[in-house]
Protein backbone atom coordinates (compact mmCIF):
# COMPACT_ATOMS: atom_id res chain seq x y z
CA UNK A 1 28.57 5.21 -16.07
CA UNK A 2 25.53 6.68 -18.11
CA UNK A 3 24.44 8.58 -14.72
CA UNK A 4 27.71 10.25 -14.51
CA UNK A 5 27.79 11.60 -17.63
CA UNK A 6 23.61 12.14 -17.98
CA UNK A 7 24.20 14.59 -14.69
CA UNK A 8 26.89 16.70 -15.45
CA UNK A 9 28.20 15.35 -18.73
CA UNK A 10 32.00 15.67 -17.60
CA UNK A 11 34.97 13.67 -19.21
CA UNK A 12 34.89 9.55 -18.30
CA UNK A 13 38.16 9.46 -18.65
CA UNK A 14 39.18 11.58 -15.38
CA UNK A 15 39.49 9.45 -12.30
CA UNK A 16 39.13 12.42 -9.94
CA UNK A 17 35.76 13.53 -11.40
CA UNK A 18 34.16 10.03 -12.05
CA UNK A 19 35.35 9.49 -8.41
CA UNK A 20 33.65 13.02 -7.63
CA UNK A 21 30.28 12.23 -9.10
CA UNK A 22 30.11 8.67 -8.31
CA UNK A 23 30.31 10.11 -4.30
CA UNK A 24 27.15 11.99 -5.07
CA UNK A 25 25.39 9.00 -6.16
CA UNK A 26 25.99 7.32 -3.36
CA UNK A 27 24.39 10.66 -1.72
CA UNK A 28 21.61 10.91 -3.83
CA UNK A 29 21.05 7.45 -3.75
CA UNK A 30 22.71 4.70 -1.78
CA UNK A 31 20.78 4.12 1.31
CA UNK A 32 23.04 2.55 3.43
CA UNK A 33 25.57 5.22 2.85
CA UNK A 34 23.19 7.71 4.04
CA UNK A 35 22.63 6.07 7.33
CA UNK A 36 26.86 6.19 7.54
CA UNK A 37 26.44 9.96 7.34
CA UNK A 38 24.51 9.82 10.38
CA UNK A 39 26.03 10.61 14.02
CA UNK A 40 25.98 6.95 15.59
CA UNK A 41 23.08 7.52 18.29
CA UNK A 42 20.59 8.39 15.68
CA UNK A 43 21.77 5.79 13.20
CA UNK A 44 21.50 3.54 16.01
CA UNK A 45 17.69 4.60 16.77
CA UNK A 46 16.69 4.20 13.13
CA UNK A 47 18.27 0.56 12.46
CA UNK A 48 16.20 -0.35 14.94
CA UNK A 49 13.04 0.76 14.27
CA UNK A 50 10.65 -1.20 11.38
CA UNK A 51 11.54 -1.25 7.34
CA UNK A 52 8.08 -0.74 5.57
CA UNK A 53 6.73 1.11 3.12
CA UNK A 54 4.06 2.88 4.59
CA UNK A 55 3.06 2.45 8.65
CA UNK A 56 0.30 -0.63 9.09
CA UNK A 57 -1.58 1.27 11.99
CA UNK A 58 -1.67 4.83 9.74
CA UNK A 59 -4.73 6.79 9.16
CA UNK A 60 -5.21 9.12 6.51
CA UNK A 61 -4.28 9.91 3.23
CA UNK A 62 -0.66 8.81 3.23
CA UNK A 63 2.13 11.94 3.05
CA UNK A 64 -0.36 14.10 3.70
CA UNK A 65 -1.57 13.52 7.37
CA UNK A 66 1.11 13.49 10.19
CA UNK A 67 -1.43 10.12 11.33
CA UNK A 68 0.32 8.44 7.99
CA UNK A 69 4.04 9.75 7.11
CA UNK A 70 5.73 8.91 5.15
CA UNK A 71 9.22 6.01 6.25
CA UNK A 72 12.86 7.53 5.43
CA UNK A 73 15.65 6.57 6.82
CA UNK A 74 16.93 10.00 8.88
CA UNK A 75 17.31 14.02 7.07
CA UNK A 76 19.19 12.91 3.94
CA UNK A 77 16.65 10.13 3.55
CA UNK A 78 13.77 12.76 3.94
CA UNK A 79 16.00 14.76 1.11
CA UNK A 80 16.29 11.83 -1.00
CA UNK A 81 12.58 10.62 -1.13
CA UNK A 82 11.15 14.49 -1.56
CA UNK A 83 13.82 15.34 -4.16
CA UNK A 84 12.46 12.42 -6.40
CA UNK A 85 8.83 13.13 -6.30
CA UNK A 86 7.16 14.28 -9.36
CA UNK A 87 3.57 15.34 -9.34
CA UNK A 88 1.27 13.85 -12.16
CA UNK A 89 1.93 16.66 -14.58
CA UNK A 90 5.51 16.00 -14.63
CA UNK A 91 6.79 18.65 -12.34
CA UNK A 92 9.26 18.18 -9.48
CA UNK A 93 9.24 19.75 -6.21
CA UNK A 94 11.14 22.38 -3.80
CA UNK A 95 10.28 22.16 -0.26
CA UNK A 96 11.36 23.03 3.28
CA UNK A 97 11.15 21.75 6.82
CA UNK A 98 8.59 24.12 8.80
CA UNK A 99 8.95 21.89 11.97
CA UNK A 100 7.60 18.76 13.85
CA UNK A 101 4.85 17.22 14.99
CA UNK A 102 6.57 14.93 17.64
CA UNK A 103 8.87 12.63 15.15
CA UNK A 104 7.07 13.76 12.11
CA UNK A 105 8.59 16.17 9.98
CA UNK A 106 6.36 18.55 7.90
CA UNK A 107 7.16 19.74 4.93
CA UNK A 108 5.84 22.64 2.35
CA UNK A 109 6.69 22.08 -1.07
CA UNK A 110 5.69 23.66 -4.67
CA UNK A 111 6.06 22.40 -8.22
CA UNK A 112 8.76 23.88 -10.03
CA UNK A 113 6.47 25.81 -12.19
CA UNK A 114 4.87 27.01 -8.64
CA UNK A 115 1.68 26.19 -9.84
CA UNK A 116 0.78 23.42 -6.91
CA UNK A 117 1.47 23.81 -3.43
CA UNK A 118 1.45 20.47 -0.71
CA UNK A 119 1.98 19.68 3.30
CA UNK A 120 3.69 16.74 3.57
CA UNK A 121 4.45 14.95 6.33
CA UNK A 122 7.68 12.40 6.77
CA UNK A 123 9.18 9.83 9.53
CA UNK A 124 12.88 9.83 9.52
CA UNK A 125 13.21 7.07 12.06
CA UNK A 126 13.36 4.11 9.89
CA UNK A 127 15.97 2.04 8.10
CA UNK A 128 15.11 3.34 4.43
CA UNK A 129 12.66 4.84 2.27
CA UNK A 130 9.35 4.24 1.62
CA UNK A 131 8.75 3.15 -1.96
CA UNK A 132 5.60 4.35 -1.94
CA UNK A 133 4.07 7.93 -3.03
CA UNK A 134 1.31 9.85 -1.75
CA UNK A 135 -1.90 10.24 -4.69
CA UNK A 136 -1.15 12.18 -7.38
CA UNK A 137 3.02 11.76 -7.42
CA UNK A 138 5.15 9.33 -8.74
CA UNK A 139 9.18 8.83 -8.80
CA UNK A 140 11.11 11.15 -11.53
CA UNK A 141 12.76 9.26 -14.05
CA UNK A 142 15.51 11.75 -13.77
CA UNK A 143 18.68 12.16 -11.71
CA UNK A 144 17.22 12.31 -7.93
CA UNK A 145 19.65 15.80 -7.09
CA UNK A 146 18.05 17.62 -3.82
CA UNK A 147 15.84 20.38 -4.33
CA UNK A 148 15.05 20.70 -0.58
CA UNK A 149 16.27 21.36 2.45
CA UNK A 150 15.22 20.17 5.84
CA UNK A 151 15.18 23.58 7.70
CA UNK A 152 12.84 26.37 7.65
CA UNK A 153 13.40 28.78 4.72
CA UNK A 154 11.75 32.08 5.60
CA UNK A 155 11.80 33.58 1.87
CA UNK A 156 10.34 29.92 0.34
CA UNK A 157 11.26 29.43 -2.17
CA UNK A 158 12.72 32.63 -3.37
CA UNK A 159 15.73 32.00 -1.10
CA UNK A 160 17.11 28.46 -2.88
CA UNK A 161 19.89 30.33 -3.81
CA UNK A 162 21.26 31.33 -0.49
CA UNK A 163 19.97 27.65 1.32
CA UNK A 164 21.75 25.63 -1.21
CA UNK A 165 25.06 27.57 -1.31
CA UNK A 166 24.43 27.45 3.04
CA UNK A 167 24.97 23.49 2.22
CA UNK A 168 28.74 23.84 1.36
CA UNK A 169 29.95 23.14 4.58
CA UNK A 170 27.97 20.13 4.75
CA UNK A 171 29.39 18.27 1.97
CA UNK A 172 25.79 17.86 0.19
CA UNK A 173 25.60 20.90 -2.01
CA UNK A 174 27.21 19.33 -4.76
CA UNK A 175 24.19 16.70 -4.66
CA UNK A 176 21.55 19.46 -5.47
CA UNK A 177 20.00 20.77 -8.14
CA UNK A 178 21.51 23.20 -10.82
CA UNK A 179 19.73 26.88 -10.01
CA UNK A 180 19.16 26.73 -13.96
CA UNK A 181 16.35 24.34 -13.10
CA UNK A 182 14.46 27.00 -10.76
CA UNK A 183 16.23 30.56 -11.58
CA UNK A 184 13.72 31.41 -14.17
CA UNK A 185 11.06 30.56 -12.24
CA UNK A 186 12.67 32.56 -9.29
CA UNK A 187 13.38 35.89 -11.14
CA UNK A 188 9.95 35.76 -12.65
CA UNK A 189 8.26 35.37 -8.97
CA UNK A 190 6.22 32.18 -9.86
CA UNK A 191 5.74 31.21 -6.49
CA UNK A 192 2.27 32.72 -5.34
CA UNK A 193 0.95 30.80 -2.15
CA UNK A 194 -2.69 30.15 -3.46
CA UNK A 195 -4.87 31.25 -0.20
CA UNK A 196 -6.34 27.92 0.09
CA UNK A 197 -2.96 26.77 0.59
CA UNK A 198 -2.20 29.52 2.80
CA UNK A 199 -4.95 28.88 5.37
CA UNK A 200 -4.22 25.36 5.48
CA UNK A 201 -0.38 26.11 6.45
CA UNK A 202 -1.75 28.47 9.01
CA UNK A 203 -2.81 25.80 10.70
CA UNK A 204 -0.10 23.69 10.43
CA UNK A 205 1.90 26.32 11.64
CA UNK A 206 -0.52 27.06 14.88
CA UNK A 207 -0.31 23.13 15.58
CA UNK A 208 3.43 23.04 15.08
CA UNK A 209 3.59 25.90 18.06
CA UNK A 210 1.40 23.61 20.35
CA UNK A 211 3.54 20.79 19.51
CA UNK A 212 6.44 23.13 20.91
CA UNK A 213 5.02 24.41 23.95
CA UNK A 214 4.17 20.98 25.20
């Protein structure tokens, strides 16, 4: 019970809320549960493709090259994996879905304190995660709560706000973040594309268009 009341810190005693958070633990977390949030045609596709960590025939440095994605298993996999990366300096990561390359997702992302900027590149079609992590990440010791999303954001990552409370409907905003954890950062304007960063998603985004008119 230490992860219930490490997350939100909320009274042990009360069925309804242990019953609450232990549901978002099973988001956050339970892999099998995530595939039972998928429609069945797409769960279907993913059980059967190959479990591994990272794909024997890749090329490239892996996460960072659509040649070597990284495995989840389907979107909240891809939310799951992200959400718990944590860059050698200790700092966690938003991103957003820009598009595909075929069935590779990519991905921009920045550090919480905006000072690094990544592409990443993931393969939902698989029956879990990868336990892996590209160079220079590891897996946060904390609670794994989203910090993602896997659509486009056009204001990234300015409008976290407005995407997360978009996730109501779908059942998984109460599996992300607190704002606290990014609304200083977001007030202050942190988040400066560095123009190394912005060439190289330039040309992500010209390759994602030629993926699309194909």
């Amino acid at each position: 019970m230490g992860f219930l009341s490490n997350l939100f810190g909320g009274n042990k005693e009360d069925k309804a809320l242990r019953d609450a958070l232990g549901m978002i633990h099973r988001i956050i977390d339970d892999e099998k549960y995530q595939l039972e949030l998928l429609n069945p045609v797409m769960k279907e596709v993913i059980l059967s493709a190959p479990a591994y960590d990272k794909d024997p025939n890749g090329t490239g440095p892996f996460g960072f090259i659509e040649t070597n994605p990284i495995p989840v298993n389907g979107p909240i996999g891809q939310l799951a994996y992200l959400s718990k990366l944590e860059t050698q300096s200790g700092q966690r990561i938003l991103f957003h879905r820009l598009g595909a390359m075929g069935t590779v997702d990519v991905f921009e992302a920045v550090s919480f304190n905006g000072r690094e900027w990544f592409i990443m590149f993931a393969d939902l079609y698989h029956p879990r995660r990868s336990r892996l992590t590209p160079d220079g990440f590891h897996f946060t010791k904390e609670v794994g709560q989203f910090s993602g999303f896997t659509n486009f954001c056009e204001d990234f990552p300015y409008d976290f706000v407005e995407k997360k409370a978009s996730m109501r409907d779908s059942g998984l905003s109460m599996a992300y973040i607190a704002i606290g954890k990014v609304s200083d950062q977001i007030q202050n304007r942190v988040f400066t594309r560095p123009l190394a960063h912005k060439a190289k998603l330039e040309l992500v985004k010209s390759r994602l268009s030629s993926f699309q008119t194909q």
